[in-house]
N, C-alpha and C. Protein backbone atom coordinates (compact mmCIF):
# COMPACT_ATOMS: atom_id res chain seq x y z
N UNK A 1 -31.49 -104.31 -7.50
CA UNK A 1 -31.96 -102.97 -7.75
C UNK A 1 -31.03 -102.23 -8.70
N UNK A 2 -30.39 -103.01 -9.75
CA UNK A 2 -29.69 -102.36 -10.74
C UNK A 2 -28.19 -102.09 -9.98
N UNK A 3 -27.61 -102.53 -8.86
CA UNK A 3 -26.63 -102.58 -8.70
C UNK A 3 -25.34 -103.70 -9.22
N UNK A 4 -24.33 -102.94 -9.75
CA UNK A 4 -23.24 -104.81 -10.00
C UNK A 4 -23.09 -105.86 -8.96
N UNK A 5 -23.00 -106.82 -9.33
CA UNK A 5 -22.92 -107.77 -8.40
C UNK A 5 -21.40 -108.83 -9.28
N UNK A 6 -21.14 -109.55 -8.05
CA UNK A 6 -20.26 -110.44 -9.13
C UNK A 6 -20.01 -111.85 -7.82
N UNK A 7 -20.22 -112.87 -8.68
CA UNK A 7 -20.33 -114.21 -8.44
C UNK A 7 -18.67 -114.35 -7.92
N UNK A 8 -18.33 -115.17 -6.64
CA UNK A 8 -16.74 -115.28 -6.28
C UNK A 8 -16.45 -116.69 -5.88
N UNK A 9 -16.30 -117.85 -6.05
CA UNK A 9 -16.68 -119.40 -5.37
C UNK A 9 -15.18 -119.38 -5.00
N UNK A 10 -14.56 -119.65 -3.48
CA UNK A 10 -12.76 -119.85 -3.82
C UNK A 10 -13.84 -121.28 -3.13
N UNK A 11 -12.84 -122.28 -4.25
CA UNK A 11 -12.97 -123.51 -3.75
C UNK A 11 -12.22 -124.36 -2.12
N UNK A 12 -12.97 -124.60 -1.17
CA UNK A 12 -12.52 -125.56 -0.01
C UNK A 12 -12.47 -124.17 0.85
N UNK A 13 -12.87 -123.01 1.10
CA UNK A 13 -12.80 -122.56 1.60
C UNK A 13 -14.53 -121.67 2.36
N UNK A 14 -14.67 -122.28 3.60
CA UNK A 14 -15.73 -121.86 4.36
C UNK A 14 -16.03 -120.00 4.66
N UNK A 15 -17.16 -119.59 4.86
CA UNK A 15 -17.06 -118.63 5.66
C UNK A 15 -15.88 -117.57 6.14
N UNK A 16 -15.72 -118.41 7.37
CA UNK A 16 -14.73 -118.11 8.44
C UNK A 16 -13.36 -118.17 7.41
N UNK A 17 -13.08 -119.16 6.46
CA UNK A 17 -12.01 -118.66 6.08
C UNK A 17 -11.86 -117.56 5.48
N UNK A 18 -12.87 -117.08 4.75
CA UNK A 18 -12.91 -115.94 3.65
C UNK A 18 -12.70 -114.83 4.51
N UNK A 19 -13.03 -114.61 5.73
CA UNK A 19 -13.06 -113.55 6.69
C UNK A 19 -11.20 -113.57 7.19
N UNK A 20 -11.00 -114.72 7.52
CA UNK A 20 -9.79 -114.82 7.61
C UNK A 20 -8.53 -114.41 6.96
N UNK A 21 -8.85 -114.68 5.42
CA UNK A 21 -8.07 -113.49 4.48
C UNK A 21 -7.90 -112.42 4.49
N UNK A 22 -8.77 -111.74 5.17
CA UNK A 22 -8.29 -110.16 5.33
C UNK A 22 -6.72 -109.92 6.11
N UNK A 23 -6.54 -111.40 7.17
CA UNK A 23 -5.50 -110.99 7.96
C UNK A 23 -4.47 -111.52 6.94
N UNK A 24 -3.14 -110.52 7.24
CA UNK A 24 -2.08 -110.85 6.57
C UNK A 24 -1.71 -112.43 6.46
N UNK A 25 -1.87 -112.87 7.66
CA UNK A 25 -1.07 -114.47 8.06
C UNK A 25 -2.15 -115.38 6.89
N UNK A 26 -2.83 -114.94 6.65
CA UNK A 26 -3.87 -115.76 5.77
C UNK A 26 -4.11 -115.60 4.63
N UNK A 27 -3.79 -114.35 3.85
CA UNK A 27 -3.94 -113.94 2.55
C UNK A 27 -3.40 -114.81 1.40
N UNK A 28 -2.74 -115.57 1.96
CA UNK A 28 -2.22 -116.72 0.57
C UNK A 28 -3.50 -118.20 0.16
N UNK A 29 -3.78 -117.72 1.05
CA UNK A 29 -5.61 -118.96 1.37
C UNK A 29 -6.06 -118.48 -0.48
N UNK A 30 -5.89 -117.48 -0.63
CA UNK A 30 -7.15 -117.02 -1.40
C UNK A 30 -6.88 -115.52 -1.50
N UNK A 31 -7.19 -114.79 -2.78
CA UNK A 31 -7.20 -113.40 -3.15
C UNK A 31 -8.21 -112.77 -3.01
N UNK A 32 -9.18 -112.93 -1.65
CA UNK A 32 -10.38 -112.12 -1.22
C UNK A 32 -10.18 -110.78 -1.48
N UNK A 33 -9.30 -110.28 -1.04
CA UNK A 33 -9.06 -108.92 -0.26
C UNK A 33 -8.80 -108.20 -1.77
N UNK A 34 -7.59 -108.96 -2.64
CA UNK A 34 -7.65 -108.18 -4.08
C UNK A 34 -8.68 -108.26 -4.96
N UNK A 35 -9.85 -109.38 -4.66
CA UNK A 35 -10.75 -109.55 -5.31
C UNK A 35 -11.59 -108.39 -5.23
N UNK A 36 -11.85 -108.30 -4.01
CA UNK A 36 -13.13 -107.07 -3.59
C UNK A 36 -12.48 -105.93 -3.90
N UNK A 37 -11.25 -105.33 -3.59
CA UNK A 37 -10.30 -103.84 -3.85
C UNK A 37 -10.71 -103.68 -5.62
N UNK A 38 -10.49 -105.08 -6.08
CA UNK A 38 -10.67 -104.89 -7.69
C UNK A 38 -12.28 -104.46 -8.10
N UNK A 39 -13.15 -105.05 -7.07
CA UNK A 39 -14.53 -104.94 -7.97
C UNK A 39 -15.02 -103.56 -7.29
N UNK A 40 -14.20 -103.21 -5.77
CA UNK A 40 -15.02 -101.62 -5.24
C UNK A 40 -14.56 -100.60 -6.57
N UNK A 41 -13.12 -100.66 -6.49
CA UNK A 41 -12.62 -99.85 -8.12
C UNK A 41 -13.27 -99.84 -9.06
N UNK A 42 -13.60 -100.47 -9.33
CA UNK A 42 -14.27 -100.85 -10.35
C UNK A 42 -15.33 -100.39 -10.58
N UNK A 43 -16.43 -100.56 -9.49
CA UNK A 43 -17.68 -99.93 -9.06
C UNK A 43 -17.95 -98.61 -9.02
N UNK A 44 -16.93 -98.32 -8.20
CA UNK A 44 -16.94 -96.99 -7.55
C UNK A 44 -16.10 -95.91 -8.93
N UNK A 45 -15.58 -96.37 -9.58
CA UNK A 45 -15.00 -95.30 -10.98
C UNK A 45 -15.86 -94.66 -11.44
């Protein structure tokens, strides 16, 4: 409906892991958390 969208693949990583990144102990898995902070900014400017 005319909103941005943006494509994110982290390779070997399920679901549950991506959710898992939010917690500190896990954030080195993968840059979920700066990924999304970057595209709400982004959005939301």
């Amino acid at each position: 409906l005319g909103a941005p969208s943006t494509l994110r693949l982290y390779e070997g990583l399920n679901h549950a892991d991506l959710i898992a990144t939010f917690s500190p102990l896990f954030r080195r898995k993968a840059p979920v958390l700066d990924d999304m902070a970057t595209f709400l900014g982004r959005a939301l400017a």
